[in-house]
C-alpha atoms as a PDB file:
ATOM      1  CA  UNK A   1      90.882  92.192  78.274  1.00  0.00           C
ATOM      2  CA  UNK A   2      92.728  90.532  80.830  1.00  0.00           C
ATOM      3  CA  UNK A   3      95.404  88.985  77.572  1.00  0.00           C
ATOM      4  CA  UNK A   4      95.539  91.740  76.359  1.00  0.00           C
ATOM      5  CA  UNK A   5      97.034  93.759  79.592  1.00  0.00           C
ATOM      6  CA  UNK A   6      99.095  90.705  79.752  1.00  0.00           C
ATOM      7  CA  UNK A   7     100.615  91.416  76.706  1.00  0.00           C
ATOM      8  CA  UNK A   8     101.298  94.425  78.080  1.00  0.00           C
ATOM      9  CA  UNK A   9     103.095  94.455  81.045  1.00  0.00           C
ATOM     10  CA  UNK A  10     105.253  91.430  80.676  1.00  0.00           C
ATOM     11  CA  UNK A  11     105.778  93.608  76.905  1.00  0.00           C
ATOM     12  CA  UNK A  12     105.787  90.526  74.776  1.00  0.00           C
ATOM     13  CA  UNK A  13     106.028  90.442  70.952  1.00  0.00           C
ATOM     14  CA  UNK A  14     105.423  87.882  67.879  1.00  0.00           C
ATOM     15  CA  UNK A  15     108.587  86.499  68.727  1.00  0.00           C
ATOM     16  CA  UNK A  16     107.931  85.251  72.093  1.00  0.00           C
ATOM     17  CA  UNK A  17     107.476  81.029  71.999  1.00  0.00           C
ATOM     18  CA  UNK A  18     106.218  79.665  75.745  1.00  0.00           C
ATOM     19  CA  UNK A  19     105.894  76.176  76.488  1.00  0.00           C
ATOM     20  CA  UNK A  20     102.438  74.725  77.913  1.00  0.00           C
ATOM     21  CA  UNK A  21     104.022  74.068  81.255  1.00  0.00           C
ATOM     22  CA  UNK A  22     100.503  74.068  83.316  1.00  0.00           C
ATOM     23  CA  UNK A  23      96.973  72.856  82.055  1.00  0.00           C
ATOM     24  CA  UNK A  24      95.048  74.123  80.157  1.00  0.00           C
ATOM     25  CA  UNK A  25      91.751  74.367  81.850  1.00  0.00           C
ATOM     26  CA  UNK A  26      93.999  76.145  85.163  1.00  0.00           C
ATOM     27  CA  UNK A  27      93.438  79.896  84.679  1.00  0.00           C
ATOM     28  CA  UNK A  28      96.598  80.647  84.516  1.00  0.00           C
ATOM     29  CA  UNK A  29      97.742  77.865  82.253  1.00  0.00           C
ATOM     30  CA  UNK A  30      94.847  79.131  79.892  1.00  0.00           C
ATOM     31  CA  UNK A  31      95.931  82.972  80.441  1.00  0.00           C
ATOM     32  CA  UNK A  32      99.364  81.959  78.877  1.00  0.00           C
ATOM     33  CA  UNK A  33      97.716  80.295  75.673  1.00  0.00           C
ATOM     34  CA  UNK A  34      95.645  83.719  75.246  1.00  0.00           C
ATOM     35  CA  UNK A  35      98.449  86.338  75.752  1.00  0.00           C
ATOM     36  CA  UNK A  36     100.800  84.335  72.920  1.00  0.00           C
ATOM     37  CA  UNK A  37      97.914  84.276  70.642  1.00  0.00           C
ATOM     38  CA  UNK A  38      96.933  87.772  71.031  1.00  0.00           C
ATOM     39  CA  UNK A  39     100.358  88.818  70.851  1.00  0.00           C
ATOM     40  CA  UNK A  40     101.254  86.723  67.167  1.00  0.00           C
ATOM     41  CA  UNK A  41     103.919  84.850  69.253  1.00  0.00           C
ATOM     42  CA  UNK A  42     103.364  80.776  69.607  1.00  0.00           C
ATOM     43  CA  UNK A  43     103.263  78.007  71.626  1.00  0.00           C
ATOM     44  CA  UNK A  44     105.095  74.488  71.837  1.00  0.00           C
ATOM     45  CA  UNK A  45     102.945  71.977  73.306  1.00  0.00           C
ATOM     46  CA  UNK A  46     104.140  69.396  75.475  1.00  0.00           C
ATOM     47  CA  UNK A  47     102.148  66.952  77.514  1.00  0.00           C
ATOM     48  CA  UNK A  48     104.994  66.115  80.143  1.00  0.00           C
ATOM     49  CA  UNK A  49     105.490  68.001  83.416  1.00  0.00           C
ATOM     50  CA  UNK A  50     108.851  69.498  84.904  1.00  0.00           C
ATOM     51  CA  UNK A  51     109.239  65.999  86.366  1.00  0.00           C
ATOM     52  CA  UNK A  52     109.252  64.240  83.464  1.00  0.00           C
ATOM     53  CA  UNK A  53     112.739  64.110  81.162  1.00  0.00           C
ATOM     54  CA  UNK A  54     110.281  65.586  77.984  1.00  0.00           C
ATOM     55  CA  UNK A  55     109.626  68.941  79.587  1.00  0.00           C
ATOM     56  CA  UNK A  56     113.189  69.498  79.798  1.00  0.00           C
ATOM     57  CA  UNK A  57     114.091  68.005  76.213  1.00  0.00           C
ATOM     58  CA  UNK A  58     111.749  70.209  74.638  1.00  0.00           C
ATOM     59  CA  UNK A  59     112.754  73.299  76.886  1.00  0.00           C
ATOM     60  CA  UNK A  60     116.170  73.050  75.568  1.00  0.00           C
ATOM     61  CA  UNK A  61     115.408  72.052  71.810  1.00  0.00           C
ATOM     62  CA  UNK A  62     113.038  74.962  71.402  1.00  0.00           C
ATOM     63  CA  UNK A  63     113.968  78.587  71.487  1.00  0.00           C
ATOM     64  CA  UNK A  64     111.481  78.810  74.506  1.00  0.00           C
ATOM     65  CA  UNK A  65     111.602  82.540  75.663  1.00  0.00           C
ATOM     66  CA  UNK A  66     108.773  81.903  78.878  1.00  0.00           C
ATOM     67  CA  UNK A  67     108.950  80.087  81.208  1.00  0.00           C
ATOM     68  CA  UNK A  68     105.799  79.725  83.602  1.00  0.00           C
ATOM     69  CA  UNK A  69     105.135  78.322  87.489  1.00  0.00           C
ATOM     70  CA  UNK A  70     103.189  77.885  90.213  1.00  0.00           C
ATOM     71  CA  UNK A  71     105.097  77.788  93.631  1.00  0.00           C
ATOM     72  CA  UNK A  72     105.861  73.503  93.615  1.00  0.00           C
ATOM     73  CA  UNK A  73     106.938  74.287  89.920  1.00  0.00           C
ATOM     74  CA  UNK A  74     109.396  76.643  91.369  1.00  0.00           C
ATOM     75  CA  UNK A  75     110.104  74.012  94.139  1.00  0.00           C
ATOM     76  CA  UNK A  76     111.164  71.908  91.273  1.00  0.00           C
ATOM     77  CA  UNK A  77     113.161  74.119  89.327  1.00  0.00           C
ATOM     78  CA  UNK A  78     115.250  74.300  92.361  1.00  0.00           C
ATOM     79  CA  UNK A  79     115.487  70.672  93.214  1.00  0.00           C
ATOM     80  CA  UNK A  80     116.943  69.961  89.301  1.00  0.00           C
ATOM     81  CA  UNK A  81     119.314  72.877  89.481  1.00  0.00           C
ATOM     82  CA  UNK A  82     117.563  75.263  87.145  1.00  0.00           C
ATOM     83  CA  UNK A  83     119.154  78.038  88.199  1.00  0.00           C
ATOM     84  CA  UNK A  84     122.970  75.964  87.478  1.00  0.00           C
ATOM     85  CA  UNK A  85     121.928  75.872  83.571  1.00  0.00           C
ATOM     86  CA  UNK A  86     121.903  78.247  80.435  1.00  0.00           C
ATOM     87  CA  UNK A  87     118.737  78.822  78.693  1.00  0.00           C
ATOM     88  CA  UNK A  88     120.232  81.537  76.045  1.00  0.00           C
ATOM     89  CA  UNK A  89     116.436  82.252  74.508  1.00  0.00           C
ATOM     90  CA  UNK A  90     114.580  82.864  77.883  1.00  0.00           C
ATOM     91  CA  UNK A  91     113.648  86.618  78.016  1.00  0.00           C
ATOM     92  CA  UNK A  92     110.729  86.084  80.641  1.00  0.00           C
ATOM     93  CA  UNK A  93     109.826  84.083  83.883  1.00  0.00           C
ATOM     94  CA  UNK A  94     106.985  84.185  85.738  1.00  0.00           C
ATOM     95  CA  UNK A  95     105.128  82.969  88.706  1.00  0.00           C
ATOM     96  CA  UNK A  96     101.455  82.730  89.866  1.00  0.00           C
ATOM     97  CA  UNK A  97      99.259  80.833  91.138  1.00  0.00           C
ATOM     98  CA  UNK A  98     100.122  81.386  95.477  1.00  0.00           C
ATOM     99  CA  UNK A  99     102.555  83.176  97.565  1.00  0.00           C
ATOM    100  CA  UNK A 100     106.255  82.230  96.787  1.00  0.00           C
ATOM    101  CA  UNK A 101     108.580  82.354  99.535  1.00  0.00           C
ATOM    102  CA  UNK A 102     110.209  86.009  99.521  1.00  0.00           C
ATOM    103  CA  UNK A 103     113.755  84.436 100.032  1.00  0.00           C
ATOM    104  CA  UNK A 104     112.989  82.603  96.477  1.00  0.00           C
ATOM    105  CA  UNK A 105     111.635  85.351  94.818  1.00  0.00           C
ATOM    106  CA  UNK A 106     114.487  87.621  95.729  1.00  0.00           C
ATOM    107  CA  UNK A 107     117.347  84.565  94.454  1.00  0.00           C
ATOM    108  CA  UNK A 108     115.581  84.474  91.303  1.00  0.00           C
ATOM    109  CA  UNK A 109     115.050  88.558  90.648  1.00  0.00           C
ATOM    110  CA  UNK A 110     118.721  88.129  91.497  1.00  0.00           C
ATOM    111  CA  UNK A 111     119.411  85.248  89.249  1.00  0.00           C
ATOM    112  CA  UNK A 112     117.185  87.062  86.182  1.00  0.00           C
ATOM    113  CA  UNK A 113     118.780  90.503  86.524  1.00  0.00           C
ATOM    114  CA  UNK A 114     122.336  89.280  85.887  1.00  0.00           C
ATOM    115  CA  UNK A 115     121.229  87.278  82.826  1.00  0.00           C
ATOM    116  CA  UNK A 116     118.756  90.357  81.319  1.00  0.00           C
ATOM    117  CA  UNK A 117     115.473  87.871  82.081  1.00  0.00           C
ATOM    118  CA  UNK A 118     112.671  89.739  83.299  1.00  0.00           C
ATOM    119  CA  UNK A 119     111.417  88.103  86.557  1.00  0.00           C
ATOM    120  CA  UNK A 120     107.485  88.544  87.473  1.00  0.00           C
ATOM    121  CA  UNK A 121     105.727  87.646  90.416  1.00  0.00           C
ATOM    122  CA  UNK A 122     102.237  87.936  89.786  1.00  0.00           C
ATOM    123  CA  UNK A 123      98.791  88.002  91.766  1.00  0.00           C
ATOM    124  CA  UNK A 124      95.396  87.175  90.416  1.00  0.00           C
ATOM    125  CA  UNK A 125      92.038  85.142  90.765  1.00  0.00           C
ATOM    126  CA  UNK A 126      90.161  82.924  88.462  1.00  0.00           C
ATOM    127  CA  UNK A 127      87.558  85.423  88.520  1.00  0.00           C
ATOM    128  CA  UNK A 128      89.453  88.054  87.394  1.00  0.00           C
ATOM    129  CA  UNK A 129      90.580  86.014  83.945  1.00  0.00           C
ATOM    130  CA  UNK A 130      92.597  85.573  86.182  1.00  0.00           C
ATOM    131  CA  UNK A 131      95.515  88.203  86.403  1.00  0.00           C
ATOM    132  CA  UNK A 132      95.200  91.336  89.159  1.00  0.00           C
ATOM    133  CA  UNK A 133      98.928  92.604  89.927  1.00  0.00           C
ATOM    134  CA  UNK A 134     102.179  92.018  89.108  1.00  0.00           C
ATOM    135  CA  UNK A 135     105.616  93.273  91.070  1.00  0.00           C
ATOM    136  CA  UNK A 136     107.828  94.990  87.895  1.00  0.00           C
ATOM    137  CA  UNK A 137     111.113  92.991  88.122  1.00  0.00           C
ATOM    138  CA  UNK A 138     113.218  95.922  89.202  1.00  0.00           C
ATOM    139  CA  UNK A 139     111.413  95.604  92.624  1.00  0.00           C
ATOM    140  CA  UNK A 140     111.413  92.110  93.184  1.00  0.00           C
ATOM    141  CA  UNK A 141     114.681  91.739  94.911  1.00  0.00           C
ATOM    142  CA  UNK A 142     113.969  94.864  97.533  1.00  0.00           C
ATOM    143  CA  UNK A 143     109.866  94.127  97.973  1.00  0.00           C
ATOM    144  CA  UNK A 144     109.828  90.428  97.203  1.00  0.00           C
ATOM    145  CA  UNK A 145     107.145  90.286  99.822  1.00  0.00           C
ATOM    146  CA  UNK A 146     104.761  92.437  97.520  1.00  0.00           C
ATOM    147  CA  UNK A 147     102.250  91.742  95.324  1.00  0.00           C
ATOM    148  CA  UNK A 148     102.840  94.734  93.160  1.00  0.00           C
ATOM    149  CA  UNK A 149     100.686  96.893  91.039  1.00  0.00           C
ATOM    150  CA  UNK A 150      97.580  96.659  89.321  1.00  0.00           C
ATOM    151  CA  UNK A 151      97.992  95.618  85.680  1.00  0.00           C
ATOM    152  CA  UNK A 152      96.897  97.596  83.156  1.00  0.00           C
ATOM    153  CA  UNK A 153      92.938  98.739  82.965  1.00  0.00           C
ATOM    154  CA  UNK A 154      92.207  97.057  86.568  1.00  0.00           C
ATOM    155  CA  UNK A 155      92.160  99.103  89.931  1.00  0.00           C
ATOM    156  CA  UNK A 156      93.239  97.660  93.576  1.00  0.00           C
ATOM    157  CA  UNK A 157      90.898  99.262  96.220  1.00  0.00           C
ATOM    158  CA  UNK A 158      90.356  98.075 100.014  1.00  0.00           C
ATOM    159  CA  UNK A 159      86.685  97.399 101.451  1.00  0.00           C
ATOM    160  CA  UNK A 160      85.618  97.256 105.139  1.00  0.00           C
ATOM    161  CA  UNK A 161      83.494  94.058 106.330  1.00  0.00           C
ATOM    162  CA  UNK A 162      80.359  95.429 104.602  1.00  0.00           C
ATOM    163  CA  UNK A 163      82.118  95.595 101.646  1.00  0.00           C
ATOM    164  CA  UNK A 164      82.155  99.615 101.713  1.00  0.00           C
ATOM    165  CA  UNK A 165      85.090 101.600  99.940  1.00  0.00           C
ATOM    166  CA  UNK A 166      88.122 102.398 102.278  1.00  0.00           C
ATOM    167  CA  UNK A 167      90.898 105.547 102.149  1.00  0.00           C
ATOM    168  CA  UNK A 168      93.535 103.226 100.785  1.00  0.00           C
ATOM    169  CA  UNK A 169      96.051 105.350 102.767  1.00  0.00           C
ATOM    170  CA  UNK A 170      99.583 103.875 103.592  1.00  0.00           C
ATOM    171  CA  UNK A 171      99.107 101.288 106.115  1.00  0.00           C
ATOM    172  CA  UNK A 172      95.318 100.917 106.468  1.00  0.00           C
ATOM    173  CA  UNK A 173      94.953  97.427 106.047  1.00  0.00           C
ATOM    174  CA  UNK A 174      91.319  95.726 104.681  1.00  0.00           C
ATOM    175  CA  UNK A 175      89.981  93.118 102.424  1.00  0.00           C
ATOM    176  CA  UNK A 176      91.711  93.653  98.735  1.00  0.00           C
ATOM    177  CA  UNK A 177      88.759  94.849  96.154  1.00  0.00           C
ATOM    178  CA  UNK A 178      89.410  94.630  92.602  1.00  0.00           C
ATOM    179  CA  UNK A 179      87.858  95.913  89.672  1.00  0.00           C
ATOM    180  CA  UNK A 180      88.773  95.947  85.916  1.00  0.00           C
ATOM    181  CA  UNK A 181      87.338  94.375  82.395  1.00  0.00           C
ATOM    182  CA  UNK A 182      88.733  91.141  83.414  1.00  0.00           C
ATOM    183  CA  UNK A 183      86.204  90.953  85.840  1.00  0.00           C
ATOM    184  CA  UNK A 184      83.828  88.089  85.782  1.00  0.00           C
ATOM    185  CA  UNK A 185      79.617  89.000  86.112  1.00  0.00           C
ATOM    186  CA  UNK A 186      79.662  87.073  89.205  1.00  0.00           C
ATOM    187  CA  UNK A 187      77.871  83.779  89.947  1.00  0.00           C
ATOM    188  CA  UNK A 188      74.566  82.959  88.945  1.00  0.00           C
ATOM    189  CA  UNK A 189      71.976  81.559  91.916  1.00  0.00           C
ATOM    190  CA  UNK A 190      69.253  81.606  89.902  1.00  0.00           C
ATOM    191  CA  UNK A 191      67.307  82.167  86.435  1.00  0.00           C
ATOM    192  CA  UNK A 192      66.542  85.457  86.803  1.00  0.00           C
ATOM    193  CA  UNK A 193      69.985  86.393  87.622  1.00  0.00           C
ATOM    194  CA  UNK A 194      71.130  85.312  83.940  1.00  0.00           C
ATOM    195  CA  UNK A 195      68.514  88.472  83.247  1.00  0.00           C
ATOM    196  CA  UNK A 196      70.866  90.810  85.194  1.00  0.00           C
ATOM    197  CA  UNK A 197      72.079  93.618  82.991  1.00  0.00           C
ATOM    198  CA  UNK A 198      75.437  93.625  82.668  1.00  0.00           C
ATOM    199  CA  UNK A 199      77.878  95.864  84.623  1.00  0.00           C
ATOM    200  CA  UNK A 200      81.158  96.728  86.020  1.00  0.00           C
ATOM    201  CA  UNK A 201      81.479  94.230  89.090  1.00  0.00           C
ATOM    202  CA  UNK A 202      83.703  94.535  92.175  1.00  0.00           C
ATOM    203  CA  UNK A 203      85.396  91.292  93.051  1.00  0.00           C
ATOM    204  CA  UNK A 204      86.230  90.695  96.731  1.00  0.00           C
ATOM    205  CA  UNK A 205      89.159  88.850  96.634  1.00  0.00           C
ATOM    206  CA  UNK A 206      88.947  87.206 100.302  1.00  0.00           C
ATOM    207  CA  UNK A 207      92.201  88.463 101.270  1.00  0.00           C
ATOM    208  CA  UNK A 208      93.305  90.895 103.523  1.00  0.00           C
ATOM    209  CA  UNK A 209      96.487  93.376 102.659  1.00  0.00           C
ATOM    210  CA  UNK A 210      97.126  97.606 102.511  1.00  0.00           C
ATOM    211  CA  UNK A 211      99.099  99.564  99.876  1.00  0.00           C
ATOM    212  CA  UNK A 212     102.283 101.783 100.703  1.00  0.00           C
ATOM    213  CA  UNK A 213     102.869 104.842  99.996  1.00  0.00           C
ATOM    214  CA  UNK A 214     105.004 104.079  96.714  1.00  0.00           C
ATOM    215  CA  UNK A 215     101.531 102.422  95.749  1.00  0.00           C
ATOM    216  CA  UNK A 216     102.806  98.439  96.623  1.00  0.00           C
ATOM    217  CA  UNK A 217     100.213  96.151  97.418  1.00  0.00           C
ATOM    218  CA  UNK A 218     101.000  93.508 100.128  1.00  0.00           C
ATOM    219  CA  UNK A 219      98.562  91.049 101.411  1.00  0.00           C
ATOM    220  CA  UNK A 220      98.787  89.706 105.003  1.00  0.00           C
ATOM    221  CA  UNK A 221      96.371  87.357 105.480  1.00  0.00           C
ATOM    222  CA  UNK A 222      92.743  85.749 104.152  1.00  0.00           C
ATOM    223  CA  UNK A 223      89.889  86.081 105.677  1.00  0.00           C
ATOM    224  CA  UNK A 224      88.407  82.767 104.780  1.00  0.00           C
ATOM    225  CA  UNK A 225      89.917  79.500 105.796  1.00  0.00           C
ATOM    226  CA  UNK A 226      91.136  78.209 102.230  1.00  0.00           C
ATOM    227  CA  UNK A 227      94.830  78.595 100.915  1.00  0.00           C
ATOM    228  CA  UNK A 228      96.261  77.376  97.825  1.00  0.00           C
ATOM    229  CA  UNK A 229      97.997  73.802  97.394  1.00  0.00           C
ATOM    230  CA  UNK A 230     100.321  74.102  93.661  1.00  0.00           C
ATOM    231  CA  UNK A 231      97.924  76.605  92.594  1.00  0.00           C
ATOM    232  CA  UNK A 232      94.710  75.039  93.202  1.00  0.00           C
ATOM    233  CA  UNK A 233      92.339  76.715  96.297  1.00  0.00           C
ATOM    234  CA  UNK A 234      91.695  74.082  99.266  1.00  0.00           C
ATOM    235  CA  UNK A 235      88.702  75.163 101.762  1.00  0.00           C
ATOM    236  CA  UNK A 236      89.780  73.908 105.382  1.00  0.00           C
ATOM    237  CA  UNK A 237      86.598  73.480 106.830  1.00  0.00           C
ATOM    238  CA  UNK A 238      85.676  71.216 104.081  1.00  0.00           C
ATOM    239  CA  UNK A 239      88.687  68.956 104.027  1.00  0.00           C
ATOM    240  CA  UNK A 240      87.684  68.567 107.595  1.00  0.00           C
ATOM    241  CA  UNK A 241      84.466  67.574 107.093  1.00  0.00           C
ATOM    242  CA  UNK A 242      85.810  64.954 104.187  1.00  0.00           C
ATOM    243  CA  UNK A 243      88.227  63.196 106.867  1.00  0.00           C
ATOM    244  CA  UNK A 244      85.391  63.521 109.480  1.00  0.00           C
ATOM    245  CA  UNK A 245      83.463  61.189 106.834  1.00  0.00           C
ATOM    246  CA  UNK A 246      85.800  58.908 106.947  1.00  0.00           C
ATOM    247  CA  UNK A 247      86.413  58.598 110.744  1.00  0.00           C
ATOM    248  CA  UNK A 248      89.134  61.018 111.379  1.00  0.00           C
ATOM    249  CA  UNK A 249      89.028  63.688 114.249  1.00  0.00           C
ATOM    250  CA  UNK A 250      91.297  66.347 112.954  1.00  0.00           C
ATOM    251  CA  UNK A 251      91.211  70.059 112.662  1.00  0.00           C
ATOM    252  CA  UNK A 252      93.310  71.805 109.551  1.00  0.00           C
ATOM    253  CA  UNK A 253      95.386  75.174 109.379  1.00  0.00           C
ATOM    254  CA  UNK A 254      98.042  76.954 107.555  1.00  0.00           C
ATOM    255  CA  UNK A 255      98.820  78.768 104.415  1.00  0.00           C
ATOM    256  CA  UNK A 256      99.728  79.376 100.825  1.00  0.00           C
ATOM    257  CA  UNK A 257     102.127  76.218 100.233  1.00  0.00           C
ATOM    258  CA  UNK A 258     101.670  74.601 103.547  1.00  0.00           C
ATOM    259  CA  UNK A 259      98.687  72.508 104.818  1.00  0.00           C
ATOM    260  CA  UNK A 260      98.818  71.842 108.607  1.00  0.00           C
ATOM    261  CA  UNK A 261      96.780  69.317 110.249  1.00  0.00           C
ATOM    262  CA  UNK A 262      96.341  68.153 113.917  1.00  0.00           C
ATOM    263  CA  UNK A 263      94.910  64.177 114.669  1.00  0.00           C
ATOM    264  CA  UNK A 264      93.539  63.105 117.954  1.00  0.00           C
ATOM    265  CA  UNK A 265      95.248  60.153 117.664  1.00  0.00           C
ATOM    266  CA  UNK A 266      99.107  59.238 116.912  1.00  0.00           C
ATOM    267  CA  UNK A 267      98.077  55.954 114.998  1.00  0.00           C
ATOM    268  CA  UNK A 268      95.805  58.153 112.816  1.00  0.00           C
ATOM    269  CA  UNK A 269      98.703  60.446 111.571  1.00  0.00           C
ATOM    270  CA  UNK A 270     100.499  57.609 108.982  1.00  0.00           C
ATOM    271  CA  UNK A 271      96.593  57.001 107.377  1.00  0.00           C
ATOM    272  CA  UNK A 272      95.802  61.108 106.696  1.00  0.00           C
ATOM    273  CA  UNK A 273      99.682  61.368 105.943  1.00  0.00           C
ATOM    274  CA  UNK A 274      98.846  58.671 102.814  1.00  0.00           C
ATOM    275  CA  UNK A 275      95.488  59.601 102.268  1.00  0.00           C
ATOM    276  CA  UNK A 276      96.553  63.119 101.427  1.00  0.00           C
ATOM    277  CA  UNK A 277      99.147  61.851  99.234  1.00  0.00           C
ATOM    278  CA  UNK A 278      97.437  59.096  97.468  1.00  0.00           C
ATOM    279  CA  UNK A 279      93.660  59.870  97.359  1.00  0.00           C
ATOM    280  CA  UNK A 280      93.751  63.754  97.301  1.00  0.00           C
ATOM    281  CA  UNK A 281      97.352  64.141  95.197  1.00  0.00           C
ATOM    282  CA  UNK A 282      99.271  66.499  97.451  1.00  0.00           C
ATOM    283  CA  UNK A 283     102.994  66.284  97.496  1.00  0.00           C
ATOM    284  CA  UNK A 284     104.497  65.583 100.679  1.00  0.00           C
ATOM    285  CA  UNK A 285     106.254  68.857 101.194  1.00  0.00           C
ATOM    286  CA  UNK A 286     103.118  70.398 100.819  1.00  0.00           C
ATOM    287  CA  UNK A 287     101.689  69.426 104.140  1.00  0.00           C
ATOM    288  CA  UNK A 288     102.468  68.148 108.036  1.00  0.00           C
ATOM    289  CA  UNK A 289     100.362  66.117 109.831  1.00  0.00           C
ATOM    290  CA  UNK A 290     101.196  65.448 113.724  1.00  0.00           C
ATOM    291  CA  UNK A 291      99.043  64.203 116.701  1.00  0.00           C
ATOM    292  CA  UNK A 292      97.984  66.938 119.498  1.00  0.00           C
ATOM    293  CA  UNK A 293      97.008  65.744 123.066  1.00  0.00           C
ATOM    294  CA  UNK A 294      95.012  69.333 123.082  1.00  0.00           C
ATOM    295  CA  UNK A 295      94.280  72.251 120.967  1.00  0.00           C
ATOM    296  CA  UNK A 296      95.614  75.417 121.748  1.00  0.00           C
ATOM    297  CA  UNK A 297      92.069  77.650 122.144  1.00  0.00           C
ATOM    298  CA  UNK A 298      91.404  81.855 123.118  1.00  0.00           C
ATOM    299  CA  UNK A 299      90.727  83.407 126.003  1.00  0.00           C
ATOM    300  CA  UNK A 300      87.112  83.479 124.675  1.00  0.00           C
ATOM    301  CA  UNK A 301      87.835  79.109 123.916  1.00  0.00           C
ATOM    302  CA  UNK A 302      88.127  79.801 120.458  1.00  0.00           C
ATOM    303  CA  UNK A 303      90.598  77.926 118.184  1.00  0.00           C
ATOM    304  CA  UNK A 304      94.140  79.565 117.657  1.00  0.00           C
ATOM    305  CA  UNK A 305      95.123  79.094 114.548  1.00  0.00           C
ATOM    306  CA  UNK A 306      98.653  80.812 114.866  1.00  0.00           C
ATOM    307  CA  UNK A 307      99.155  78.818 117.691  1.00  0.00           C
ATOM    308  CA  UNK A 308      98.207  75.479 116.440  1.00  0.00           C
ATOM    309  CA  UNK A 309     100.128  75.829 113.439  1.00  0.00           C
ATOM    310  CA  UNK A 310     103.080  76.438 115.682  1.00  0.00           C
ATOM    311  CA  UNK A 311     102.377  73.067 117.759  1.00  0.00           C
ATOM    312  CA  UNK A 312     101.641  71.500 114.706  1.00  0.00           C
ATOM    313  CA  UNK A 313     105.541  72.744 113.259  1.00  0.00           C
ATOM    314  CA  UNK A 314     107.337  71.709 116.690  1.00  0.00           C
ATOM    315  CA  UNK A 315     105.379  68.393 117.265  1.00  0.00           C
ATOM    316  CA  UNK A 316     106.222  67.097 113.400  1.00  0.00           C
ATOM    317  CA  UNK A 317     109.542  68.523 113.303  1.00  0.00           C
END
């Protein structure tokens, strides 16, 4: 269901060739195998990444009319000059997989209209197959902040804290509901819930946004601690408790594209700053680590976040 509204929106045909530019076993890198196949088009398989001299060899030997990205593939892109080369066969671009900046979204809608390549910023879960919305390119360079529209066959609704149906009226912000044949049956806890019959679930997405009255979708926030690191989801509290195992005092914020973290002690910032790196993979420009003499806390002596990503930005600066 969810390739097949794929297919759809981004209004691909048999003669549409992408390269494998993510994994396979990512959702999105997976979703990208199933909407060529569906569609008759194919698929040139290549094992290097955009770092690697192949990936570009094989980008410009092959009439490659998709090109796919997470944010740090964007990131990429831009640091070897994409944007300064021709690609005469690319028709499509598109980008999942966490919140791109809207000052990059809105040079490449720029960059795409004046070469007639569709540019799509899209929105989605693994749970939804994993594509929910997607901003139509003739919007991206005035709402790059937007998630879009639903895709085809799926529904964007808003839910209170109970998980109750909301007037989606302009403004009213809640937690982003989503429902559609895409939809996984949820997760099983137990035997007897393989039993279940099946149905039409809602997925709570974990993230908080409103719709306009055009019918945009924006998100502003999650309401879990986890954000997404080059596509993959990262749960704060945990990656606290994994450097607490190891001896290290430190509490973690910030968002899509930009993990945050405050040490107790100065000496301890070069040892998470490599551990990060070498043990858990993350790129440097993914993440800031600094040391705090105190945490900024409430009124009610509460941690605040906003304000210890700030200190966090002006102390590693």
């Amino acid at each position: 269901a969810n390739a097949e509204s794929i297919v759809s929106y981004l209004q691909m045909q048999p003669s549409d060739q992408a390269l494998t530019a993510l994994p396979f076993a990512y959702s999105y890198g997976l979703s990208v195998i199933h909407s060529h196949l569906l569609c008759g088009g194919s698929l040139v398989l290549c094992n290097d990444t955009p770092l690697q001299r192949g990936f570009w060899d094989c980008l410009k030997q092959h009439a490659i009319t998709q090109l796919v990205g997470v944010p740090y593939s964007y990131q990429i892109y831009e640091q070897l000059r994409f944007r300064r080369q021709s690609w005469p066969h690319l028709r499509i671009l598109t980008q999942a997989g966490g919140r791109l900046a809207p000052e990059r979204v809105r040079d490449y809608a720029l960059w795409c209209r004046e070469r007639g390549i569709r540019f799509y910023v899209m929105y989605g879960q693994t749970e939804a197959s994993a594509r929910i919305s997607y901003l139509p390119p003739e919007l991206a360079e005035t709402h790059p902040e937007s998630i879009g529209v639903p895709i085809p066959g799926g529904e964007l609704l808003l839910l209170d804290e109970q998980g109750n149906e909301l007037a989606a009226e302009p403004g009213v912000e809640g937690e982003l509901g989503y429902r559609g044949p895409n939809v996984m049956l949820g997760y099983a806890e137990s035997l007897a819930d393989l039993a279940l019959p099946p149905m039409a679930p809602l997925l709570r997405t974990g993230d908080l946004g409103y719709r306009t009255a055009e019918g945009l979708w924006f998100i502003t926030g999650r309401l879990k601690r986890q954000i997404k690191l080059s596509g993959v989801r990262w749960q704060l509290d945990s990656l606290e408790r994994q450097c607490r195992d190891l001896g290290w005092e430190l509490v973690a914020c910030g968002q899509d594209q930009a993990l945050r973290i405050a040490c107790s002690a100065a000496d301890e910032v070069a040892t998470v700053s490599d551990y990060l790196q070498q043990q858990l993979g993350l790129h440097p420009s993914l993440f800031r680590v600094a040391a705090l003499n105190e945490l900024p806390r409430t009124a009610a002596g509460k941690l605040d976040y906003p304000a210890l990503q700030r200190a966090i930005e002006e102390a590693s600066a």
